[in-house]
N, C-alpha and C. Protein backbone atom coordinates (compact mmCIF):
# COMPACT_ATOMS: atom_id res chain seq x y z
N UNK A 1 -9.57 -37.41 -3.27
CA UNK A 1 -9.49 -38.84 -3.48
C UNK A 1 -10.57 -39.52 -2.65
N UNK A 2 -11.26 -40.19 -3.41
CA UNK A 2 -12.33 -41.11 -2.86
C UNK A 2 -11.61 -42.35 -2.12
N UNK A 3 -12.36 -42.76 -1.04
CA UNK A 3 -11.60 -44.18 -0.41
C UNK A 3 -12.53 -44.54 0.21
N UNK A 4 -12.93 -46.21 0.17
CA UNK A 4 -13.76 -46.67 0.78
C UNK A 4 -13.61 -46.38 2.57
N UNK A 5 -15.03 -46.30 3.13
CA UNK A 5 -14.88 -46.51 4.59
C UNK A 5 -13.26 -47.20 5.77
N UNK A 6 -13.32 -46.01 6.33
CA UNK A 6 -12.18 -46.57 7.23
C UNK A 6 -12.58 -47.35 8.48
N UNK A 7 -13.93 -46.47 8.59
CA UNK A 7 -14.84 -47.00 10.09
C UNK A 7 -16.09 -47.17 9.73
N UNK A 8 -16.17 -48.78 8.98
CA UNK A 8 -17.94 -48.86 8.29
C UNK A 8 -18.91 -49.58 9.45
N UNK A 9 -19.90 -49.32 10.23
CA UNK A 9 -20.42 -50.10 11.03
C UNK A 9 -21.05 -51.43 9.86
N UNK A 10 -21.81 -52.43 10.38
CA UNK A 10 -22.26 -53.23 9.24
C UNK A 10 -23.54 -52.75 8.80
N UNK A 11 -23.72 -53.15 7.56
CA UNK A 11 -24.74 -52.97 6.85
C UNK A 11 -26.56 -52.60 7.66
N UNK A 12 -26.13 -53.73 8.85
CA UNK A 12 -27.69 -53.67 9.44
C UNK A 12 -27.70 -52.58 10.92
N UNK A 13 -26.42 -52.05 10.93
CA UNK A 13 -26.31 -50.55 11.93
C UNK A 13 -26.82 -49.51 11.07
N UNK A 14 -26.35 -48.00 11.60
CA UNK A 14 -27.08 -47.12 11.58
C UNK A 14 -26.60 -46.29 9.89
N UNK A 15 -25.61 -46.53 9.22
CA UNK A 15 -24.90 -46.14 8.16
C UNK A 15 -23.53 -46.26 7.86
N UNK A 16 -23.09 -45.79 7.29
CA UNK A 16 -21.68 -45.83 6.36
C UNK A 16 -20.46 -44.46 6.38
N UNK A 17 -19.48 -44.18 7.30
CA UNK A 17 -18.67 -43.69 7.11
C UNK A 17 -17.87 -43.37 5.82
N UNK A 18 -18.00 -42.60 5.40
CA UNK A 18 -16.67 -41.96 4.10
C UNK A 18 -15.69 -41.14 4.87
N UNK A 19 -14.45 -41.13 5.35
CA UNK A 19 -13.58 -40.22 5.43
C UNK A 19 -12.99 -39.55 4.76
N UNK A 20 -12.79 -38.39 4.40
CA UNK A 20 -12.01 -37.72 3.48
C UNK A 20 -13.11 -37.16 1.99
N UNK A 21 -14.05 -37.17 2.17
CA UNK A 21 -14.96 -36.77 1.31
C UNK A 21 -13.90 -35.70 0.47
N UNK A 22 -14.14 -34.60 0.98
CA UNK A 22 -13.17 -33.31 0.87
C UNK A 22 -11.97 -33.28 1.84
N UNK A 23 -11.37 -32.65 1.05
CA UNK A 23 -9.44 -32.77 1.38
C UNK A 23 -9.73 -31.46 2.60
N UNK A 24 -8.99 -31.24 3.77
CA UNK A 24 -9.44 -29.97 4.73
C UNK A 24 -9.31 -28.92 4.17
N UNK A 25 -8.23 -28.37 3.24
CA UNK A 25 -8.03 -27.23 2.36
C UNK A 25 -9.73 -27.34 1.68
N UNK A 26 -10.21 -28.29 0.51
CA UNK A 26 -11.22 -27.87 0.10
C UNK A 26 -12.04 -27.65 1.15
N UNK A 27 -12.54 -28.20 2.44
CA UNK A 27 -13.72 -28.02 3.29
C UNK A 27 -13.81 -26.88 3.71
N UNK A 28 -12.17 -26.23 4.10
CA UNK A 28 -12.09 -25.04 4.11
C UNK A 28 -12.57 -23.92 3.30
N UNK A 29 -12.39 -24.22 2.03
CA UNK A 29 -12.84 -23.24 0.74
C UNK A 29 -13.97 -23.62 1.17
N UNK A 30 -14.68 -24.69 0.90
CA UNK A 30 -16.06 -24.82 1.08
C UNK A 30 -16.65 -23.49 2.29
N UNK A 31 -16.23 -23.75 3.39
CA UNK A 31 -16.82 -23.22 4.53
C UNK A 31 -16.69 -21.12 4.18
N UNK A 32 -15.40 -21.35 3.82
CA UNK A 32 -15.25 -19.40 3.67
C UNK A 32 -16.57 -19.05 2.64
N UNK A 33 -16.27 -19.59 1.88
CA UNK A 33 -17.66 -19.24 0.97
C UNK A 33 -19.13 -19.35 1.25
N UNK A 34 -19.46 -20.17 2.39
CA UNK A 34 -20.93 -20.38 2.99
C UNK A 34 -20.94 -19.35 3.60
N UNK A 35 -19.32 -18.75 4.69
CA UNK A 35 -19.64 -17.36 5.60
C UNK A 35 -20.23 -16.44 4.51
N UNK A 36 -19.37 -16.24 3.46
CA UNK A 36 -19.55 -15.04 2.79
C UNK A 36 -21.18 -14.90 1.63
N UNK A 37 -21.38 -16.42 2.03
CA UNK A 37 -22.54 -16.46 0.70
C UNK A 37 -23.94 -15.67 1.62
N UNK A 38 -25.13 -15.10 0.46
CA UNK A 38 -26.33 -15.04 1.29
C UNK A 38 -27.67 -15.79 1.37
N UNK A 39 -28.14 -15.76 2.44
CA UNK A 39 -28.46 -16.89 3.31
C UNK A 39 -29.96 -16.64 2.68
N UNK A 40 -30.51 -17.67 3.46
CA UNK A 40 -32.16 -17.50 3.17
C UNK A 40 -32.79 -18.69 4.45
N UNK A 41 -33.76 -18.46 4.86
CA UNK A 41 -34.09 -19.56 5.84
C UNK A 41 -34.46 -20.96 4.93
N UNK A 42 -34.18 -22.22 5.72
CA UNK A 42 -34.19 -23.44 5.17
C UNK A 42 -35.83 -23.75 5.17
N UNK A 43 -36.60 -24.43 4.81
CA UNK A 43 -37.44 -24.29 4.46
C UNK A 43 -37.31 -25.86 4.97
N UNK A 44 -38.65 -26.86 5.47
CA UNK A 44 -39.27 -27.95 5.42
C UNK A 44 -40.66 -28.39 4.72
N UNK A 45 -40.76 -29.20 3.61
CA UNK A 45 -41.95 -29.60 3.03
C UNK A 45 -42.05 -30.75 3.51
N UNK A 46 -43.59 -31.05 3.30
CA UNK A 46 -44.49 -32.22 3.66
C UNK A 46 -45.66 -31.89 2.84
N UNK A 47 -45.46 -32.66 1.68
CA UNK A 47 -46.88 -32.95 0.88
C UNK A 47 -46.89 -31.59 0.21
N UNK A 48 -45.72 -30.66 -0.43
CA UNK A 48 -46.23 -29.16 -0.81
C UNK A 48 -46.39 -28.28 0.41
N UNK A 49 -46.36 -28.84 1.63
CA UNK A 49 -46.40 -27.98 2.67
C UNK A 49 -45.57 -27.20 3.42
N UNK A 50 -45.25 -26.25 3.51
CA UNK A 50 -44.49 -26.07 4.64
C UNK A 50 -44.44 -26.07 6.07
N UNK A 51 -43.53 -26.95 6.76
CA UNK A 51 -43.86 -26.97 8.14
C UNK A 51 -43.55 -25.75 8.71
N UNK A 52 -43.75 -25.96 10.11
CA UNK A 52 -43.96 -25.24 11.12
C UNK A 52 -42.46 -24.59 11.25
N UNK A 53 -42.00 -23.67 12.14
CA UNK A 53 -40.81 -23.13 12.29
C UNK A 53 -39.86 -24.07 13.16
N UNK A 54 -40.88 -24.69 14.42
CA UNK A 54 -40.65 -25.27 15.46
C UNK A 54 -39.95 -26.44 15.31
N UNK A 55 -40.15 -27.19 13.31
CA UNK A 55 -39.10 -28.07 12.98
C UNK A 55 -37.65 -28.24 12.53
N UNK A 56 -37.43 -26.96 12.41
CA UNK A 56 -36.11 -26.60 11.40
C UNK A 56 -35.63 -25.18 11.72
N UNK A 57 -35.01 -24.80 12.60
CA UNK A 57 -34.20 -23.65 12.20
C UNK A 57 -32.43 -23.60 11.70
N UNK A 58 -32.36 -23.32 10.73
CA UNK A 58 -31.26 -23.21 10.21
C UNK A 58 -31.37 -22.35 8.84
N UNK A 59 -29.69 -22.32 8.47
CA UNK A 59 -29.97 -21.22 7.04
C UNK A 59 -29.38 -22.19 5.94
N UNK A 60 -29.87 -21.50 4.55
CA UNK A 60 -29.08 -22.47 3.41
C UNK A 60 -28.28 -21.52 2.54
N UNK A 61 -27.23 -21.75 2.74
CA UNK A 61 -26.20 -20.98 2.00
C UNK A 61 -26.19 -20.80 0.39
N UNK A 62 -26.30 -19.75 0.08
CA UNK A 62 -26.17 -19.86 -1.95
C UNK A 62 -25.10 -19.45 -2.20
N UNK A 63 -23.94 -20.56 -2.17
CA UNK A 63 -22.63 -20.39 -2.19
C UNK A 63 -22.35 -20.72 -3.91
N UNK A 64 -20.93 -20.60 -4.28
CA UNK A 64 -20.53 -20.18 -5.41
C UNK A 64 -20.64 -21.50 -6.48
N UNK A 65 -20.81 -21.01 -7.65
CA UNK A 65 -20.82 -22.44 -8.16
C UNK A 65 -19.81 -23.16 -8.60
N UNK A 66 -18.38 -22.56 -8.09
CA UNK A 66 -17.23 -23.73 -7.77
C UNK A 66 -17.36 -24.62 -6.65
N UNK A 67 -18.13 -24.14 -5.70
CA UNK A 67 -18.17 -24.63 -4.42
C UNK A 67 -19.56 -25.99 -4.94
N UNK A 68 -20.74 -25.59 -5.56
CA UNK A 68 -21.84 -26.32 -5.49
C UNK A 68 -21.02 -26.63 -6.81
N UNK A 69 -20.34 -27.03 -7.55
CA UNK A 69 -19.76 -28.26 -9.00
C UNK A 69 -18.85 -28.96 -8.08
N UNK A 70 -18.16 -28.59 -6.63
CA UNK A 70 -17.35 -29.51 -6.14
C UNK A 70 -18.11 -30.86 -5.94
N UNK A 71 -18.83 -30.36 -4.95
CA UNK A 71 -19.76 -31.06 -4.23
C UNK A 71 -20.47 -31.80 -4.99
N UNK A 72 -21.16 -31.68 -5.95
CA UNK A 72 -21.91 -32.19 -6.95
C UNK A 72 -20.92 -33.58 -7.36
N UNK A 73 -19.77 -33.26 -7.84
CA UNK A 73 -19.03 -34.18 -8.87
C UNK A 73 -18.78 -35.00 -7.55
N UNK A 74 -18.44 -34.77 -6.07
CA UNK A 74 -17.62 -35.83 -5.40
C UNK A 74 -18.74 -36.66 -5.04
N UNK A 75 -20.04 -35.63 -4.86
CA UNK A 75 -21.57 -37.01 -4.97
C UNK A 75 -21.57 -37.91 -6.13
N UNK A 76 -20.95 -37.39 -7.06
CA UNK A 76 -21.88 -38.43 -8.09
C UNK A 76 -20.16 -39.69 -8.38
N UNK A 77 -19.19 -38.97 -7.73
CA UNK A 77 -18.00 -40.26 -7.63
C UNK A 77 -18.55 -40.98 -6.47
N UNK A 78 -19.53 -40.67 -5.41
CA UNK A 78 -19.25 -41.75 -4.65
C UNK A 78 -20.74 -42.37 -5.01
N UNK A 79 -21.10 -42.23 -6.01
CA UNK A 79 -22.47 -43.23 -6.35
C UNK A 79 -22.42 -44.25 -6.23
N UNK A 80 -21.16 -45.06 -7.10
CA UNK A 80 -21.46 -46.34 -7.32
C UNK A 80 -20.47 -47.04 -5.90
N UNK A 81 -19.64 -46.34 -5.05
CA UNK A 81 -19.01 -46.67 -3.93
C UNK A 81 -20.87 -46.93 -2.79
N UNK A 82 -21.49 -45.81 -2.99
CA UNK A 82 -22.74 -46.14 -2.14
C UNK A 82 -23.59 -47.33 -2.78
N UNK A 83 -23.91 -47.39 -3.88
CA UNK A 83 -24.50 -48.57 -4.51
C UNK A 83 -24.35 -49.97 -3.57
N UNK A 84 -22.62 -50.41 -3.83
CA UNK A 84 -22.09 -51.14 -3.70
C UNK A 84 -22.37 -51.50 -1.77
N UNK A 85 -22.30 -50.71 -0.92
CA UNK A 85 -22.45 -50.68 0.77
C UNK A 85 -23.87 -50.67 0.78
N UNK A 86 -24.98 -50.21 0.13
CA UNK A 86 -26.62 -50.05 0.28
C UNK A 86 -27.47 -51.44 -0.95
N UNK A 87 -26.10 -51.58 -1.68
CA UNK A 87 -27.13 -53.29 -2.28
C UNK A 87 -28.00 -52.92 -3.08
N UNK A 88 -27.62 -51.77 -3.78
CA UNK A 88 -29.00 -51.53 -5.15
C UNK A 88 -28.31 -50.32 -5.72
N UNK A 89 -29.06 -49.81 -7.14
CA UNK A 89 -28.16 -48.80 -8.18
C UNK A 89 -28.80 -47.44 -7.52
N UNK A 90 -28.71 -46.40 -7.73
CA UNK A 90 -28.74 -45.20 -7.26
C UNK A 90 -29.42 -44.41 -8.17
N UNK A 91 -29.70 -43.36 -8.34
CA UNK A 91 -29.75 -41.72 -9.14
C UNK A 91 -28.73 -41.25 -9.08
N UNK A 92 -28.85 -40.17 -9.71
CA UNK A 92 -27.75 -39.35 -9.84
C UNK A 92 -28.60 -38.39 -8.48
N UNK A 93 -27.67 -37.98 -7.24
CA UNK A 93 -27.82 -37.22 -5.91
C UNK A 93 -28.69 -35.91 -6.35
N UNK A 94 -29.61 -35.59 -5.50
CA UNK A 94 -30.50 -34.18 -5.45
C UNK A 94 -29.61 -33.08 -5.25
N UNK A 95 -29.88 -32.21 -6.10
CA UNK A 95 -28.53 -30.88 -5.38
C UNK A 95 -28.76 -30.45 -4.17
N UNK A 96 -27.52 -30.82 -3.97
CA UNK A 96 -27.11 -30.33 -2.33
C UNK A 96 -27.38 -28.91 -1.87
N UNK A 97 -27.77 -29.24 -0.15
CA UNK A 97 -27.90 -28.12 0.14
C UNK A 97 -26.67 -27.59 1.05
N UNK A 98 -26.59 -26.23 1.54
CA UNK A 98 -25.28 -25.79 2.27
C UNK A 98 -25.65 -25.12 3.08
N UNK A 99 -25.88 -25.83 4.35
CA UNK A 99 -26.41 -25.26 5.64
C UNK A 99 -25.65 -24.73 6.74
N UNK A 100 -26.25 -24.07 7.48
CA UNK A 100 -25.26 -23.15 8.33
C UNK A 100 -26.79 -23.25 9.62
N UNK A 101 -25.80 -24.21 10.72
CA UNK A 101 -26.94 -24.36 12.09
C UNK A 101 -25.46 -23.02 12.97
N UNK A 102 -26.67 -22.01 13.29
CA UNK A 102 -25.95 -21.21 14.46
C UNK A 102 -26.26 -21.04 15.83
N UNK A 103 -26.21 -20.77 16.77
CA UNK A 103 -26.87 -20.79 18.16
C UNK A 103 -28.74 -20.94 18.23
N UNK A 104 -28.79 -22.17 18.80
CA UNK A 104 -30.20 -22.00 19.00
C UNK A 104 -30.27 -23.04 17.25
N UNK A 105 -30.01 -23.17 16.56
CA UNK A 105 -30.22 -24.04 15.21
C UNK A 105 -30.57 -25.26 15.51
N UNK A 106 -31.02 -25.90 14.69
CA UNK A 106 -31.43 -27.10 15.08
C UNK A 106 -32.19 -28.15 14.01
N UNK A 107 -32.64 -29.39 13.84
CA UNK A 107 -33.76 -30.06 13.25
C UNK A 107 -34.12 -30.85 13.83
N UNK A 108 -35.54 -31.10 14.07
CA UNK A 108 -36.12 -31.90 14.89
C UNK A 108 -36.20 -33.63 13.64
N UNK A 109 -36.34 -34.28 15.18
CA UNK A 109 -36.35 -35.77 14.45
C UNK A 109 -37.70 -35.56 13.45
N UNK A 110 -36.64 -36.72 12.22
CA UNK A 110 -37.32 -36.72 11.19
C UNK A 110 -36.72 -37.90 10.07
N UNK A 111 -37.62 -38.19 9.17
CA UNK A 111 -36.63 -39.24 8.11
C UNK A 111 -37.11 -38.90 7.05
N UNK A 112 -35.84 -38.48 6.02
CA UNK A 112 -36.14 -38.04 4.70
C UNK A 112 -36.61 -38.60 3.55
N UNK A 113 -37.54 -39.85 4.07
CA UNK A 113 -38.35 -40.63 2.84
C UNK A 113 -39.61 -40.62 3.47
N UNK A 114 -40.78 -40.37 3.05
CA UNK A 114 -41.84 -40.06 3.52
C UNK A 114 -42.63 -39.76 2.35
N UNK A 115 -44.22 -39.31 2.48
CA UNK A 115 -44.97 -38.39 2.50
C UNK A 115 -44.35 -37.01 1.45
N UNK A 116 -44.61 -37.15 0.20
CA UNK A 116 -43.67 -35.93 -0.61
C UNK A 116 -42.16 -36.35 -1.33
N UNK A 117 -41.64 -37.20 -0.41
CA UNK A 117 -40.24 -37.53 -0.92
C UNK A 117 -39.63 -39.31 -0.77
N UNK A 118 -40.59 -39.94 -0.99
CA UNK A 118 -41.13 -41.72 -1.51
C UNK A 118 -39.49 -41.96 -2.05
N UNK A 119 -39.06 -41.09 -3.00
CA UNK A 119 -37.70 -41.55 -4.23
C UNK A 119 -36.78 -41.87 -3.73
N UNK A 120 -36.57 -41.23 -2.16
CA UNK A 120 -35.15 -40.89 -1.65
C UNK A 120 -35.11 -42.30 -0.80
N UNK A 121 -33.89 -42.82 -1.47
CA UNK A 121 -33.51 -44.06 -0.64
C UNK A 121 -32.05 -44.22 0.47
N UNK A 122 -31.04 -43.03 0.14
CA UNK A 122 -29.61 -43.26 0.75
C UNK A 122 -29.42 -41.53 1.12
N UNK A 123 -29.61 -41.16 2.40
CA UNK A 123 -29.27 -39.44 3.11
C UNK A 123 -27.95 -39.54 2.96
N UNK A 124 -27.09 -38.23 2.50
CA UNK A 124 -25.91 -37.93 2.91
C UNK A 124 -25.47 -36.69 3.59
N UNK A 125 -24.52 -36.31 4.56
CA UNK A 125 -24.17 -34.86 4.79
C UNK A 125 -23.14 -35.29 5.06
N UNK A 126 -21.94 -34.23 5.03
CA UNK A 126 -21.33 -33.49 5.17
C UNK A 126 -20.28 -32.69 6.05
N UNK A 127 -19.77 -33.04 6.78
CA UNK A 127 -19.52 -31.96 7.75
C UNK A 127 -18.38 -30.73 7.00
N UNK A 128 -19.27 -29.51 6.82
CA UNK A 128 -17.65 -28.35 6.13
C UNK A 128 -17.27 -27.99 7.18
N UNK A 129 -17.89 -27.65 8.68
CA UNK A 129 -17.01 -26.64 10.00
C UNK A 129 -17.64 -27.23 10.89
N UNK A 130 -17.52 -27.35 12.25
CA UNK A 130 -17.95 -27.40 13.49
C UNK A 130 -17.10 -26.59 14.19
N UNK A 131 -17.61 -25.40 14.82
CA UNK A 131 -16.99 -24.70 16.00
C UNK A 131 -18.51 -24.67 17.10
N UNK A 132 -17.79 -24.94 18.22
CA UNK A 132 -18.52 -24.39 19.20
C UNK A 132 -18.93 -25.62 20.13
N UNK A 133 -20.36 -26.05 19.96
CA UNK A 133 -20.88 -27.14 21.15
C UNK A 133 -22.34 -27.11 20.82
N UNK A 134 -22.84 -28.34 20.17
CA UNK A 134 -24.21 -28.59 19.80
C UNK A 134 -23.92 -29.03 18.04
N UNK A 135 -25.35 -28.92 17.66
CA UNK A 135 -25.94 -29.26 16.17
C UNK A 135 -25.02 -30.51 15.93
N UNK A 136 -24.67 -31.70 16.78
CA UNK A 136 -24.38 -32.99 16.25
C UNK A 136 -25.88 -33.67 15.85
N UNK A 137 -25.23 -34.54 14.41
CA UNK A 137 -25.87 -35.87 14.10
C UNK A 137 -26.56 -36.89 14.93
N UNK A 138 -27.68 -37.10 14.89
CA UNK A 138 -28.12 -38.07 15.58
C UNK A 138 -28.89 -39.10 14.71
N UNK A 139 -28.64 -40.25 14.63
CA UNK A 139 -29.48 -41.63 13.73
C UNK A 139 -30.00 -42.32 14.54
N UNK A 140 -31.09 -42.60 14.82
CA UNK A 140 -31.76 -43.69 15.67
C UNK A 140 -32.01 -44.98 14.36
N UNK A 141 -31.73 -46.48 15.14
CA UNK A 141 -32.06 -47.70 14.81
C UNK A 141 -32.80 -48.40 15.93
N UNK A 142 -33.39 -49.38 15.42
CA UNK A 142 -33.46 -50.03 16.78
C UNK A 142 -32.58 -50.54 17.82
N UNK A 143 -31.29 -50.01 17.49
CA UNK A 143 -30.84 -50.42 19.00
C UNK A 143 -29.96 -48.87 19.84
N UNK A 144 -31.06 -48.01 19.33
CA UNK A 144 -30.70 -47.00 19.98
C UNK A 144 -30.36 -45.92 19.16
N UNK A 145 -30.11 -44.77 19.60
CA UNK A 145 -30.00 -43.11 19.06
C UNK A 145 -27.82 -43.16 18.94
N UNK A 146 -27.38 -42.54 17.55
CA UNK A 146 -25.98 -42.76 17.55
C UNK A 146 -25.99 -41.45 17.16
N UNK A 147 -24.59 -40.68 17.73
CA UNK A 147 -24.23 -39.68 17.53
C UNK A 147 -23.35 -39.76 16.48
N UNK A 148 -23.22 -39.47 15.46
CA UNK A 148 -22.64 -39.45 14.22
C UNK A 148 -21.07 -38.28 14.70
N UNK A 149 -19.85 -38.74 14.79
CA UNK A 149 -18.86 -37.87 14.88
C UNK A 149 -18.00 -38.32 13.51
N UNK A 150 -18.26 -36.78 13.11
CA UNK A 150 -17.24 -36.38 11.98
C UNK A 150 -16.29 -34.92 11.90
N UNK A 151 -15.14 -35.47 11.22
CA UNK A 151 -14.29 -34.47 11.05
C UNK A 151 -14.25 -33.72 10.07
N UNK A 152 -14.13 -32.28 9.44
CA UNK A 152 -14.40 -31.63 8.46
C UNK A 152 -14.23 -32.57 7.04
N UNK A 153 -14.90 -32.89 6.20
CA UNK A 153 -14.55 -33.21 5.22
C UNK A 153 -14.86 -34.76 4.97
N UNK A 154 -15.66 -35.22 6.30
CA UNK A 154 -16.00 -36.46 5.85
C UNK A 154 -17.37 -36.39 5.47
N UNK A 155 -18.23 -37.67 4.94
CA UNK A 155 -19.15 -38.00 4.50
C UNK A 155 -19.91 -38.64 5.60
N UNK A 156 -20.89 -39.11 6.15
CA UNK A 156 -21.90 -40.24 6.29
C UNK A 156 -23.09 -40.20 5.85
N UNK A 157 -23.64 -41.23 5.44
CA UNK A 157 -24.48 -41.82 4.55
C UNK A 157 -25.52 -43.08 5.10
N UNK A 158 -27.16 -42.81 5.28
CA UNK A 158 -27.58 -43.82 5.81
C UNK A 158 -28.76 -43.85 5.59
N UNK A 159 -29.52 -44.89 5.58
CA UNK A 159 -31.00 -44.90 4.97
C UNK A 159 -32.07 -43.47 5.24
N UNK A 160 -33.07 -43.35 4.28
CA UNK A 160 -33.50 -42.07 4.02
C UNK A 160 -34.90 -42.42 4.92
N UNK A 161 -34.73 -43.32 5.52
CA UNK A 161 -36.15 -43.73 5.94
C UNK A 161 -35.75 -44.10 7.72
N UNK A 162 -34.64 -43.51 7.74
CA UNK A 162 -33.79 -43.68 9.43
C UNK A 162 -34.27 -42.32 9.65
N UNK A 163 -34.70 -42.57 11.11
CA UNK A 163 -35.25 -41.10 11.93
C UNK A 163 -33.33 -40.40 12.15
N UNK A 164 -33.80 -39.61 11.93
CA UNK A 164 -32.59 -38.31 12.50
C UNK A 164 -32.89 -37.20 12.99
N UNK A 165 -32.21 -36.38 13.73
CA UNK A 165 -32.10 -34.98 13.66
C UNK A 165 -30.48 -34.10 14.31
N UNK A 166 -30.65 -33.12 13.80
CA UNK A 166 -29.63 -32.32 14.47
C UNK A 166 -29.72 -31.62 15.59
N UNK A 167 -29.12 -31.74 16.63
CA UNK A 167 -29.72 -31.63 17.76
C UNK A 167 -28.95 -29.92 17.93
N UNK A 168 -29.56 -28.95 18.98
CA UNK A 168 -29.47 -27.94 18.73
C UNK A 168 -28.24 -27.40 19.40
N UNK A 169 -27.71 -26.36 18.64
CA UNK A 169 -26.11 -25.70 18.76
C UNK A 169 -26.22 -24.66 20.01
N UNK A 170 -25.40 -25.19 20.99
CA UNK A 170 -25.64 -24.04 22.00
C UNK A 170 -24.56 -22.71 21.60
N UNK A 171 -23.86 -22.97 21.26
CA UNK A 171 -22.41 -21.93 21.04
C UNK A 171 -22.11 -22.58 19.70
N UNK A 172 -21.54 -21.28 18.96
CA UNK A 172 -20.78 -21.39 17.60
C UNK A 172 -21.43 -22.01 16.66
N UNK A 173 -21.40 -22.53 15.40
CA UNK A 173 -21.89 -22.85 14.50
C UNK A 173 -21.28 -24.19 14.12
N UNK A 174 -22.53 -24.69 12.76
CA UNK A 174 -22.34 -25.90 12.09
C UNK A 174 -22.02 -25.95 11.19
N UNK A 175 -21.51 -26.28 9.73
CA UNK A 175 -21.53 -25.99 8.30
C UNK A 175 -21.92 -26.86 7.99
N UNK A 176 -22.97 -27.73 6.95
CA UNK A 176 -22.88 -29.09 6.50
C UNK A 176 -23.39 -29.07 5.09
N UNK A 177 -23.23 -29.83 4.32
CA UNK A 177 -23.97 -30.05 3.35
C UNK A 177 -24.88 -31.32 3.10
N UNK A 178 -25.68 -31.30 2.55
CA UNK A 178 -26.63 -32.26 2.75
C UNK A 178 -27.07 -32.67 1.45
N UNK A 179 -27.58 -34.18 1.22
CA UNK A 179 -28.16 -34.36 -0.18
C UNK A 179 -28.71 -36.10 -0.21
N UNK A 180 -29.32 -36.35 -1.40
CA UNK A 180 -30.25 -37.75 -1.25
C UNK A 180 -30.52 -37.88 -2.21
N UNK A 181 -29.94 -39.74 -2.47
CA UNK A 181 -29.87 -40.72 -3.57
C UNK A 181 -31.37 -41.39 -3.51
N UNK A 182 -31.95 -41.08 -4.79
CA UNK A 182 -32.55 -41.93 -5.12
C UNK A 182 -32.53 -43.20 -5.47
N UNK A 183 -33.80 -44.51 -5.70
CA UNK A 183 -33.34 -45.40 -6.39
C UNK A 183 -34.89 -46.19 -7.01
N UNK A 184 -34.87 -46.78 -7.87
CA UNK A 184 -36.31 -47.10 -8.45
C UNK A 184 -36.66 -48.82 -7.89
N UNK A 185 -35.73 -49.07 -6.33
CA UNK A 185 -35.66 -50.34 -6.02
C UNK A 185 -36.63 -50.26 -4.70
């Protein structure tokens, strides 16, 4: 069940809370299937390029395609819920990715509209697991760097042109999924 924000900062803060994206039973399914899926390193482009290692370590899960049609359909229910909080019409969401940050994982600051990827107007992830200590959310605005805390199964959502990164996992792992609304505005 989709439900608007329980904890929305305003429009001109750092993004938009969804709670309950996925029910904990599904985040759960979600997550068993990322352990069991196989991995491949995540990859960063710029312009056709690939960056450096030193920006991104993490893996992307090629999990099942009950798991990637979940995910898919609960992006494209919360389209017009994001429309409505971001003030303009959307795309239909980029397929998601299903990442797994493990000790030492990490992404360096960065904002996912740029140079190569102009379209992307609204970032979303995910949280499927957090065990351990590290790989939290970070959004910088101008009035400072926010640690994004979420519980399995929620959403946040925030401009594609906001610096972020995931800061690195000292112990245990991350699960997240990740993905980005276009818009022709």
């Amino acid at each position: 069940m989709i439900a608007l924000p329980q904890t929305a900062p305003t429009p001109a803060t750092f993004g938009w809370f969804v709670r309950t994206l996925l029910e904990p039973w599904e985040a759960d399914a979600v997550a068993q299937d990322m352990e069991t899926a196989a991995t491949t390193q995540a990859m960063v482009y710029s312009e056709g390029v690939v960056l450096q290692p030193w920006h991104r370590s993490t893996l992307t899960a090629q999990v099942t395609q009950a798991s990637r049609a979940l995910l898919v359909s609960r992006l494209e229910e919360m389209r017009p819920v994001l429309e409505d909080l971001f003030g303009y019409p959307l795309h239909r969401a980029e397929d998601p990715q299903f990442l797994i940050y493990w000790p030492g994982g990490f992404f360096r600051r960065h904002a996912d509209r740029g140079p190569g990827a102009t379209h992307r107007r609204v970032s979303v992830t995910v949280l499927i697991r957090a065990e351990g200590d590290g790989g939290e959310l970070v959004v910088a605005d101008d009035a400072g760097d926010h640690l994004v805390e979420l519980t399995p199964g929620d959403l946040f959502a925030f401009s594609s042109s906001a610096w972020h990164e995931v800061t690195t996992v000292e112990f245990g792992r991350r699960f997240s999924v990740v993905s980005w609304y276009s818009s022709d505005v």
